[in-house]
N, C-alpha and C. Protein backbone atom coordinates (compact mmCIF):
# COMPACT_ATOMS: atom_id res chain seq x y z
N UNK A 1 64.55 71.97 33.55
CA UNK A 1 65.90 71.54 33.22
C UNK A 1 66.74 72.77 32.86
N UNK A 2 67.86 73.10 33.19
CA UNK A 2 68.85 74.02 32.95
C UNK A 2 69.80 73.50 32.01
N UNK A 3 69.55 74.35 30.78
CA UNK A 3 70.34 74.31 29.37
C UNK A 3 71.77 74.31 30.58
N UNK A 4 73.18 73.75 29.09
CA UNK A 4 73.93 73.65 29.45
C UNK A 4 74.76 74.86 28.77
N UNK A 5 75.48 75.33 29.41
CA UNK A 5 76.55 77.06 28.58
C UNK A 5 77.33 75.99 28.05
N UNK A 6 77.67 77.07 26.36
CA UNK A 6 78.30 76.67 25.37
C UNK A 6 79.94 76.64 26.21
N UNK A 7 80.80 75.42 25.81
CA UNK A 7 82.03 75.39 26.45
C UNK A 7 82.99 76.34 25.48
N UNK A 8 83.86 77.01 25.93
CA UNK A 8 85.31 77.00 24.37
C UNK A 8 86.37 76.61 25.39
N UNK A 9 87.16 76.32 24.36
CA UNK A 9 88.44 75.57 25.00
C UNK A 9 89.71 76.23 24.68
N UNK A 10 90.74 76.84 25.78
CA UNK A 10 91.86 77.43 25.57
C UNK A 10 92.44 76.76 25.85
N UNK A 11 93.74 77.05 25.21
CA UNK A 11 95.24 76.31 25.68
C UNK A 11 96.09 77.19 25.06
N UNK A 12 97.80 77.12 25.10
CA UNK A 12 98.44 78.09 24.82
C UNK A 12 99.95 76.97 24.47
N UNK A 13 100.92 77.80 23.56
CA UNK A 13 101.76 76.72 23.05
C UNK A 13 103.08 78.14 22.95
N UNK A 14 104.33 77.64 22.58
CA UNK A 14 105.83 78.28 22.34
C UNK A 14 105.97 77.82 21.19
N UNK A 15 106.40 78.65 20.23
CA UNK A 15 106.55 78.66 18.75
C UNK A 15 107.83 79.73 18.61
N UNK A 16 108.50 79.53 17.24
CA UNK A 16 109.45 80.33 17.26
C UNK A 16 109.36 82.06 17.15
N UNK A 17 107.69 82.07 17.24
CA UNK A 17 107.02 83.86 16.82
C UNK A 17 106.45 84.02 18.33
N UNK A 18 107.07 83.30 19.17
CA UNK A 18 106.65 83.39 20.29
C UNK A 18 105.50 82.68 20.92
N UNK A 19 104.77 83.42 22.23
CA UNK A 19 103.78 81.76 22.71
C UNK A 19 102.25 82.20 22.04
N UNK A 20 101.99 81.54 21.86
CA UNK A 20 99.88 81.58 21.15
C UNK A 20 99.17 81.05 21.69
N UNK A 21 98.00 81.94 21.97
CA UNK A 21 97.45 81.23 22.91
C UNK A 21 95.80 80.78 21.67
N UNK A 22 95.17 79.46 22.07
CA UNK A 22 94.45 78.69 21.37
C UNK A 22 93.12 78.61 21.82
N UNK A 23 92.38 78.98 20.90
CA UNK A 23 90.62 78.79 21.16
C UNK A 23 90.23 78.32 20.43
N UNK A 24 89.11 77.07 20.92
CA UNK A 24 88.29 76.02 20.23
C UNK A 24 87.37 75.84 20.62
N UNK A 25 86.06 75.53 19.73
CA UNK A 25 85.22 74.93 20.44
C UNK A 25 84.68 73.82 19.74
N UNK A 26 83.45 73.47 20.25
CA UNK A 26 83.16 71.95 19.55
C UNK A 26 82.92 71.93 17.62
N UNK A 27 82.90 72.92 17.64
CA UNK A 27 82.78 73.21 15.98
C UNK A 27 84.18 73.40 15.14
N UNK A 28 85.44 73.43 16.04
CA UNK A 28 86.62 73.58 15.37
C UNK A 28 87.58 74.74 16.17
N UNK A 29 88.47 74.79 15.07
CA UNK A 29 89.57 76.30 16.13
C UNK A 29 88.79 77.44 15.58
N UNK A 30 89.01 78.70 16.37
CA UNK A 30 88.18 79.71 15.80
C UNK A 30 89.08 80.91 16.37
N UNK A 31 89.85 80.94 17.17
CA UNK A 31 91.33 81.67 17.20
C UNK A 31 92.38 81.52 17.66
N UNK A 32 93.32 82.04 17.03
CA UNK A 32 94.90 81.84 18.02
C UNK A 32 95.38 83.71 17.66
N UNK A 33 96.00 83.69 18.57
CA UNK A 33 96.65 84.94 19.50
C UNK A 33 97.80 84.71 19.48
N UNK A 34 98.81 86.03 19.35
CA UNK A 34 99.95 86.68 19.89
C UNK A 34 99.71 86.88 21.25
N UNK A 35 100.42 86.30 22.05
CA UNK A 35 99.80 86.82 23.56
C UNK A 35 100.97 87.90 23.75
N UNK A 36 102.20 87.93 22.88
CA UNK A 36 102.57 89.69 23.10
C UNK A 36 101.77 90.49 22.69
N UNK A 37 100.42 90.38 22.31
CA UNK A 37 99.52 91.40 21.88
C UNK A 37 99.01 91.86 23.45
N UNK A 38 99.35 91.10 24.22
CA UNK A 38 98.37 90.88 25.74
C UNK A 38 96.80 90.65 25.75
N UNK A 39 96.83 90.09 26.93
CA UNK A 39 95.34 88.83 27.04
C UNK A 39 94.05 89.57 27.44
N UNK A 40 94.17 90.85 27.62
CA UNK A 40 93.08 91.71 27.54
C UNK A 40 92.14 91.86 26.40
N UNK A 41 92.71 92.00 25.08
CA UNK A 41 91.98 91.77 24.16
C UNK A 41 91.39 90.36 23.67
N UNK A 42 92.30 89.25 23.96
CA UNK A 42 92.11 87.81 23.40
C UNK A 42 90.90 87.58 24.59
N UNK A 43 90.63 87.47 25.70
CA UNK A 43 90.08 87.16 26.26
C UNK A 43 88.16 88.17 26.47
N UNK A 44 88.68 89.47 25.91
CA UNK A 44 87.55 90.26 25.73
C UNK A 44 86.58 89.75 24.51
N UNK A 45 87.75 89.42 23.18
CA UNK A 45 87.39 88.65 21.84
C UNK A 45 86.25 87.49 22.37
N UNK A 46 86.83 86.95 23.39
CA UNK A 46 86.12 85.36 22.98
C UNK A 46 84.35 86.03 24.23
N UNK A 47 85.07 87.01 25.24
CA UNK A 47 83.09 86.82 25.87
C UNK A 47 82.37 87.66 24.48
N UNK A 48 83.12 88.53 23.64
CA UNK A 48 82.53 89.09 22.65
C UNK A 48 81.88 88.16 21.51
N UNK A 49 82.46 87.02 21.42
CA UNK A 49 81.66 86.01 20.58
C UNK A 49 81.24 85.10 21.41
N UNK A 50 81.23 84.49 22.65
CA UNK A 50 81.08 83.83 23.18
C UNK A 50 80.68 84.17 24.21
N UNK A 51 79.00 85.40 24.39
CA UNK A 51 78.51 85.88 25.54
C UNK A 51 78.68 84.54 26.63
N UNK A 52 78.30 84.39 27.74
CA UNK A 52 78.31 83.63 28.92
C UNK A 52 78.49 82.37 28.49
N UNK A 53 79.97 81.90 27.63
CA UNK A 53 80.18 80.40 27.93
C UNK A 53 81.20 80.07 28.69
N UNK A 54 81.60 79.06 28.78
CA UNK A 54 82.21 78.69 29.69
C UNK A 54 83.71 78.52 28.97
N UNK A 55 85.13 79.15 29.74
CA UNK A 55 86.03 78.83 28.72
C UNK A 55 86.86 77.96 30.08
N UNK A 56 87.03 77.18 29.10
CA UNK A 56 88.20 76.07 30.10
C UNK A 56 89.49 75.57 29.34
N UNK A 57 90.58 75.99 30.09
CA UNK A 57 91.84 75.65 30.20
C UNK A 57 92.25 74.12 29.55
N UNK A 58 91.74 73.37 28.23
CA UNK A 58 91.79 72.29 27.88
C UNK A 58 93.07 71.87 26.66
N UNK A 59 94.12 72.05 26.82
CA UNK A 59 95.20 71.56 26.03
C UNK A 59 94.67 70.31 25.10
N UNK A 60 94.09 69.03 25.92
CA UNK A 60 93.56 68.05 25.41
C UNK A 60 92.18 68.39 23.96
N UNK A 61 91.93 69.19 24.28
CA UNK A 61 91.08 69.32 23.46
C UNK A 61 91.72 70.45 21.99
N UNK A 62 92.84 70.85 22.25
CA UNK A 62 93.41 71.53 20.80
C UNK A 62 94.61 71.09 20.34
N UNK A 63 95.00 69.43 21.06
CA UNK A 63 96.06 69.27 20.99
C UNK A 63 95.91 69.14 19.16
N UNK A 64 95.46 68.56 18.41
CA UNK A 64 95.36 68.36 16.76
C UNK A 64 95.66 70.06 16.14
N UNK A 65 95.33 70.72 17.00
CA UNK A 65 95.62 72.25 16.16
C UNK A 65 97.59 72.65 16.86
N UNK A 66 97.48 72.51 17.65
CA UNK A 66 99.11 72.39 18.60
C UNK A 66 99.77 71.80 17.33
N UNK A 67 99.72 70.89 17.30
CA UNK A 67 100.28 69.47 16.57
C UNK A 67 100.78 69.74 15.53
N UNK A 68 99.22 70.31 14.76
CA UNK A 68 99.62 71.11 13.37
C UNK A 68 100.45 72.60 13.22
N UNK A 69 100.74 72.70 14.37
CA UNK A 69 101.28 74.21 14.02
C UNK A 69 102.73 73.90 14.73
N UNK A 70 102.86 73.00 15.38
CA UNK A 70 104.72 72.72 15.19
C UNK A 70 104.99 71.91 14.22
N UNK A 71 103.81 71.04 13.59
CA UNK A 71 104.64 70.84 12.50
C UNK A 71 104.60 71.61 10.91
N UNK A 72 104.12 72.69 11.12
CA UNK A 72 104.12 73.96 10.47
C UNK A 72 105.39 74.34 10.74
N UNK A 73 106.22 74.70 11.85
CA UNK A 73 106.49 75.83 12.24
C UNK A 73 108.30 74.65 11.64
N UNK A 74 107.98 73.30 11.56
CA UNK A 74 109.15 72.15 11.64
C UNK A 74 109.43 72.31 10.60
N UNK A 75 108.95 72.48 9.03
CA UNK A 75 108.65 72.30 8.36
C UNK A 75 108.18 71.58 7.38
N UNK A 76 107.13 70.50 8.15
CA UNK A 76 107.09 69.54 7.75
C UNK A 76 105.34 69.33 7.71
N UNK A 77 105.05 71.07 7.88
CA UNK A 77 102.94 70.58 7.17
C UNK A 77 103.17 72.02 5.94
N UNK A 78 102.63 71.67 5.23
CA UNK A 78 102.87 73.60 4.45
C UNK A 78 101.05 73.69 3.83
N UNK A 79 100.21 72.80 4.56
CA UNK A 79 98.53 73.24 4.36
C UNK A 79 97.82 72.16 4.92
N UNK A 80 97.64 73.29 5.94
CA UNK A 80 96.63 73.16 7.16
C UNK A 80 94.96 72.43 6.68
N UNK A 81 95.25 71.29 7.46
CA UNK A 81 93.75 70.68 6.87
C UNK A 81 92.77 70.45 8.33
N UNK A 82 92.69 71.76 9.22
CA UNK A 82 91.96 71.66 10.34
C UNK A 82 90.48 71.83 10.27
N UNK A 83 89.51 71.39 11.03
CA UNK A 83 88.19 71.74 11.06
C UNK A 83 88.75 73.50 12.20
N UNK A 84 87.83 73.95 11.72
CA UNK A 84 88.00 75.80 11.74
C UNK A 84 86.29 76.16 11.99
N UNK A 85 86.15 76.78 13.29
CA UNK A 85 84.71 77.33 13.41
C UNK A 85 85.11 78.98 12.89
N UNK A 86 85.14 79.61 11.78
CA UNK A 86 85.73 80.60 11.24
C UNK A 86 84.54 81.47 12.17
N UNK A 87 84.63 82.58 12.66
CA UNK A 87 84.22 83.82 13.48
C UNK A 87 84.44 84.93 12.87
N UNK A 88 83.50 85.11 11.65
CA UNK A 88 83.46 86.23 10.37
C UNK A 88 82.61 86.26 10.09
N UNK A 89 82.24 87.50 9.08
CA UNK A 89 80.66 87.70 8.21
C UNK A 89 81.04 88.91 7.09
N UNK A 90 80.13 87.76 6.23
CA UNK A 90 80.15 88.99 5.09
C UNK A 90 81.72 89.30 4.09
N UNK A 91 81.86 90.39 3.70
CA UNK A 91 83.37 90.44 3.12
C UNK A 91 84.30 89.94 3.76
N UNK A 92 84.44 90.21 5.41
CA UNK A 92 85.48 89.70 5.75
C UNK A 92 85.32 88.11 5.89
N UNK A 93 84.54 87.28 5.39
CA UNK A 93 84.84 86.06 5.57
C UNK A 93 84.83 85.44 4.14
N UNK A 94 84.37 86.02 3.27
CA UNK A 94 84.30 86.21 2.07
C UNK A 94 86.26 86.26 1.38
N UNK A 95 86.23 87.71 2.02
CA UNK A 95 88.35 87.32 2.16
C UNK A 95 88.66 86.50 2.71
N UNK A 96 88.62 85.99 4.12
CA UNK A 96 89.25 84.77 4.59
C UNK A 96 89.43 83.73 4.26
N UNK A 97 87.86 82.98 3.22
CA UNK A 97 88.16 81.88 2.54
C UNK A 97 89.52 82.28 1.23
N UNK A 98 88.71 83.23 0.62
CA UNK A 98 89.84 83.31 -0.26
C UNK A 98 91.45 83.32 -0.01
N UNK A 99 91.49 83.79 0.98
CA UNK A 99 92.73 83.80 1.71
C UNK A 99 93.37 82.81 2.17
N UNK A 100 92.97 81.91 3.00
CA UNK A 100 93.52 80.38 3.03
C UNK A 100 93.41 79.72 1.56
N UNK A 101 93.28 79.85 0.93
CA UNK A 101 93.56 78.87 -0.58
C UNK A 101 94.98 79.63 -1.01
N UNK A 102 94.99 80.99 -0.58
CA UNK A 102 96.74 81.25 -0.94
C UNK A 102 97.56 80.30 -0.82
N UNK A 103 98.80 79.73 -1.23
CA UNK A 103 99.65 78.57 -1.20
C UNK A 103 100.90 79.01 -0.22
N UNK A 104 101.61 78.02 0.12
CA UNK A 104 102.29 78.18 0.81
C UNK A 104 103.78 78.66 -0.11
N UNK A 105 103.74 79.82 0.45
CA UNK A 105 105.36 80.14 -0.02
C UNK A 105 104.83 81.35 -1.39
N UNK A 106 103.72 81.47 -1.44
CA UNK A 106 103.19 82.13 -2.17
C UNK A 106 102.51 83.97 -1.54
N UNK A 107 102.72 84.89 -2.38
CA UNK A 107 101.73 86.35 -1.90
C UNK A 107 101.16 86.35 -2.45
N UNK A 108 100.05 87.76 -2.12
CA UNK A 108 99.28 88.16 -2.91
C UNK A 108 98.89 89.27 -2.41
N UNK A 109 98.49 90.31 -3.14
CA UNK A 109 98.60 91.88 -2.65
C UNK A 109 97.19 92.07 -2.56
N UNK A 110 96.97 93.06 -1.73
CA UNK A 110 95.68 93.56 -1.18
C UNK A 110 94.48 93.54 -2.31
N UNK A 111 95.19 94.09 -3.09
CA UNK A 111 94.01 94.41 -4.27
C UNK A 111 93.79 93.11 -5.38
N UNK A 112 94.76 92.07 -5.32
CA UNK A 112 94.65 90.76 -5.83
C UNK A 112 93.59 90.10 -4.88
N UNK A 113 93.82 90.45 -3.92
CA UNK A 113 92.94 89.30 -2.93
C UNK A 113 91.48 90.22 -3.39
N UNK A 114 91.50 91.34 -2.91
CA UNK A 114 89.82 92.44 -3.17
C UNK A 114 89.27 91.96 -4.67
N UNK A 115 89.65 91.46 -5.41
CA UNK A 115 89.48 91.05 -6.98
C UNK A 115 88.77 89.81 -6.35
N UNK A 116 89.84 88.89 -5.85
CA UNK A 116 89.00 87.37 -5.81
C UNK A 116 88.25 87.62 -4.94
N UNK A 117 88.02 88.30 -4.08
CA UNK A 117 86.85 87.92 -2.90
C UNK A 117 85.42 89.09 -3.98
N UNK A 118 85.92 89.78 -5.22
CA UNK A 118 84.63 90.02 -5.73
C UNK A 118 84.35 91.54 -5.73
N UNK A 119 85.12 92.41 -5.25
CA UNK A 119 85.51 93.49 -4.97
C UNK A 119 86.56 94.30 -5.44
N UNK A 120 86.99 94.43 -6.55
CA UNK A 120 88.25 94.64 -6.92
C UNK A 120 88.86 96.31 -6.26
N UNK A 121 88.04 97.19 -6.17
CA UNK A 121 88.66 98.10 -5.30
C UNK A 121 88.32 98.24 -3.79
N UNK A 122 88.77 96.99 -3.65
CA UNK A 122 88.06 97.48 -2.08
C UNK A 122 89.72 97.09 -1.04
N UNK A 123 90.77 97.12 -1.48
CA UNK A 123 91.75 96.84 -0.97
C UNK A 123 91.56 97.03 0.22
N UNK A 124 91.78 98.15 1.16
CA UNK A 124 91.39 98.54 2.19
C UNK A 124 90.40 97.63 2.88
N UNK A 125 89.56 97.31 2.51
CA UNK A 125 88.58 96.52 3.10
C UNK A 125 89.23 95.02 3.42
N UNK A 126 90.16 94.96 2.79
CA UNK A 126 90.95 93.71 2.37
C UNK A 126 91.94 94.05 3.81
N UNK A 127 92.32 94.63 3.73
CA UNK A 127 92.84 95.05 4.99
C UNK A 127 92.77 94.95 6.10
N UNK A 128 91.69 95.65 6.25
CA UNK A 128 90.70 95.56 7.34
C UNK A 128 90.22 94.01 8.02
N UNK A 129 89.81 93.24 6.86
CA UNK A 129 89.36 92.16 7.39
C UNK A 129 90.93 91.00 7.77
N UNK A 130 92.02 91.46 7.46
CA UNK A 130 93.24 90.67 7.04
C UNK A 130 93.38 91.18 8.45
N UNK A 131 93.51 92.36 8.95
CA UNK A 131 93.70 92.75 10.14
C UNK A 131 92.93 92.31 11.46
N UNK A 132 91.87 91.83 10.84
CA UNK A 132 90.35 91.33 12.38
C UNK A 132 90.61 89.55 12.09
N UNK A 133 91.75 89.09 11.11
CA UNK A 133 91.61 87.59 10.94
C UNK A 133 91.74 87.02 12.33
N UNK A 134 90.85 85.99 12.66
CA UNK A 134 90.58 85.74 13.57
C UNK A 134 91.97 84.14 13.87
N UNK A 135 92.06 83.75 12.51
CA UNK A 135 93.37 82.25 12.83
C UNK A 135 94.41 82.70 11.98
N UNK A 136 95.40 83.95 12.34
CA UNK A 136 96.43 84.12 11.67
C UNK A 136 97.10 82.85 11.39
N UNK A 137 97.75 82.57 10.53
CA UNK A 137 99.01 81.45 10.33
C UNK A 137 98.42 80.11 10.12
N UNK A 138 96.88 79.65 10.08
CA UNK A 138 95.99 79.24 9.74
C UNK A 138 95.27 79.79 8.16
N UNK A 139 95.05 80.75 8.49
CA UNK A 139 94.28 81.71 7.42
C UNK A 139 95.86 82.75 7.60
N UNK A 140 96.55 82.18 6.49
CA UNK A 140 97.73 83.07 5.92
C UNK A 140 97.51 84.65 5.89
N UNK A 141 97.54 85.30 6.47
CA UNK A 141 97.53 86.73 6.04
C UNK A 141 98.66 87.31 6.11
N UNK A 142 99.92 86.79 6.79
CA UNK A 142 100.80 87.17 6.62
C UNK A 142 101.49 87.08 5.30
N UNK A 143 100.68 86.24 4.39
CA UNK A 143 100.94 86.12 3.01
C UNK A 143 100.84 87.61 1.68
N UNK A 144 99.73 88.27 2.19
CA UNK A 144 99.10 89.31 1.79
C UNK A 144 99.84 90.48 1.92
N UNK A 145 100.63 91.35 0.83
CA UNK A 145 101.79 92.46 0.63
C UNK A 145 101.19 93.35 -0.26
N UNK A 146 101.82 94.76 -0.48
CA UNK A 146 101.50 95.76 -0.85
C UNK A 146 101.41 95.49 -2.57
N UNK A 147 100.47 96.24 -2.94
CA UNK A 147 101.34 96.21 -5.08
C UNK A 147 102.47 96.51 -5.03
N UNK A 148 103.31 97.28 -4.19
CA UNK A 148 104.42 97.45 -4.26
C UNK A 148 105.55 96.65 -3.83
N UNK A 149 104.79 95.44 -3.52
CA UNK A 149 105.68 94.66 -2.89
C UNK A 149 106.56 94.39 -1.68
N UNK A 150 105.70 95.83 -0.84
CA UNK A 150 106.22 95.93 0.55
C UNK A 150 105.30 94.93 1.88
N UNK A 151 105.73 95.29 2.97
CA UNK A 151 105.16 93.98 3.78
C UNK A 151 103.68 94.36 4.14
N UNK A 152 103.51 95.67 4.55
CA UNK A 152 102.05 96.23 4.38
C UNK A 152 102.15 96.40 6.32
N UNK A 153 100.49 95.52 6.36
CA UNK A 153 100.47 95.50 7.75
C UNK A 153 100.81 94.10 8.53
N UNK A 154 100.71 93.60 9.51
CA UNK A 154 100.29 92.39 10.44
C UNK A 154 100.29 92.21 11.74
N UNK A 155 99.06 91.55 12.14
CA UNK A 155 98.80 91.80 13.31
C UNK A 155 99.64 91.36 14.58
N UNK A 156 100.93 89.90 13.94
CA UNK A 156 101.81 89.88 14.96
C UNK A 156 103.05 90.71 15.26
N UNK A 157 102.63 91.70 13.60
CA UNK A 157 103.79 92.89 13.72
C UNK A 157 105.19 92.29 12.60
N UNK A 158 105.94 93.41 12.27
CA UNK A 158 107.07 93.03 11.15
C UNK A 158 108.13 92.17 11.26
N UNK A 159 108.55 91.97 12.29
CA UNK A 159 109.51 90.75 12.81
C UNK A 159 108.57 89.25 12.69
N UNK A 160 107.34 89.09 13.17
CA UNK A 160 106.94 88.03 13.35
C UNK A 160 106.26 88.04 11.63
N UNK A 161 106.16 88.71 10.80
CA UNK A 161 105.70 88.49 9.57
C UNK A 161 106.96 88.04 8.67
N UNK A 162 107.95 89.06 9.13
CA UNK A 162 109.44 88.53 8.35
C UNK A 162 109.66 87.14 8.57
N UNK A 163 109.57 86.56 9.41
CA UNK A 163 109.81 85.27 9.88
C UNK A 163 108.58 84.32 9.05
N UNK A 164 107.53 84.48 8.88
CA UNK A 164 107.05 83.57 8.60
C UNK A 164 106.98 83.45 6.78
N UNK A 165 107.17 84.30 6.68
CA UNK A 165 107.41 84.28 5.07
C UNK A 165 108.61 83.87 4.56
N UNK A 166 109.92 84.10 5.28
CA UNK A 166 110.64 83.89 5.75
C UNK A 166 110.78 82.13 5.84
N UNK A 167 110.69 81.51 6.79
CA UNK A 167 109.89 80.22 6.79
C UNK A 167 109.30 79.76 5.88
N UNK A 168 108.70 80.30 4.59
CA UNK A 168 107.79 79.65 4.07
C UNK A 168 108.96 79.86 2.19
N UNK A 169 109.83 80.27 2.60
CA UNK A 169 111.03 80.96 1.87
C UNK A 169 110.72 81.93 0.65
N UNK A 170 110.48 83.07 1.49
CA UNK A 170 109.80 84.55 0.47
C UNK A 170 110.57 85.65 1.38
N UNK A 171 111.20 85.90 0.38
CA UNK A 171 112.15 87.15 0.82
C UNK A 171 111.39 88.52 0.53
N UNK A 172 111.00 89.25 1.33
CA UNK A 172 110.97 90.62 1.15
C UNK A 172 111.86 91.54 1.23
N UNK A 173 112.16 92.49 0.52
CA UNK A 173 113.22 93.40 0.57
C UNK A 173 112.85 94.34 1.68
N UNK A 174 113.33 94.20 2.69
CA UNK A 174 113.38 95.51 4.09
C UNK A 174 113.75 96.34 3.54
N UNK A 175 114.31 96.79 2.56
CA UNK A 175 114.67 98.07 2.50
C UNK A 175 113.15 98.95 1.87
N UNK A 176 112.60 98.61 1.59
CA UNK A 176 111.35 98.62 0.72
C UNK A 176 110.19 98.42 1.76
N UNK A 177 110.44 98.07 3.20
CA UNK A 177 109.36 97.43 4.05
C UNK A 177 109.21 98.75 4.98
């Protein structure tokens, strides 16, 4: 008998931070993408966790994560209650949980988050893993700002971070960013 290859399921959506593209598999969402990042990396990501499965083009199957993220984006979800196959280990998933319990409309600076995940100087590391988050805007990291109160880093970049904090009504001072 010939085992069957693990499926994941893409689909891709238009949001006001531009289009995202969506990966799921039977265990939950486990990433979404800037596809202005380009699909070289998103698509390298998933054979990198997902040696020889099969990825198929299934809208139907992420429509509940779609769903939730325009009505995120409407303003009319402000905490995400999705099943999530999280694609982490160790500190960095260690931050990630901690990181989705951030609130909506709420920050928290690198070295606040390195404290709760158990680490108090490990900011950087905090970083690092905020930077490899695998469900931005899911797992808030655009929430996460300097002690100084500047915007720091993010992986959809400073316009698409202004906006969502922004959205979530948290003003950062650009002059300071």
């Amino acid at each position: 008998m010939v085992a069957k290859r693990m499926e994941v399921y893409h689909s891709s959506m238009e949001t006001p931070v531009g289009k995202l593209s969506l990966v799921s598999t039977v265990n939950g969402l486990c990433r979404i993408s800037f596809e202005s990042k380009g699909e070289e990396g998103f698509f390298s990501w998933i054979e990198d966790k997902f040696p020889g499965a099969v990825l198929k083009k299934a809208p139907s199957k992420n429509r509940e994560y779609v769903n939730s993220l325009r009505k995120y984006f409407s303003g009319g979800l402000r905490i995400f209650d999705l099943k999530l196959d999280l694609i982490a280990v160790g500190f960095q998933k260690v931050v990630l949980q901690k990181l989705a319990k951030v609130p909506y409309g709420k920050t928290i600076s690198y070295g606040e988050l390195a404290a709760k995940a158990g680490s108090p100087r490990a900011a950087r590391a905090v970083g690092t893993a905020c930077a490899r988050n695998p469900l931005p805007i899911v797992i808030p990291c655009h929430r996460v700002i300097t002690a100084g109160g500047t915007f720091g880093g993010f992986g959809g970049g400073f316009d698409v971070k202004r906006y969502l904090l922004r959205h979530e009504g948290i003003e950062i001072d650009s002059e300071n960013s």
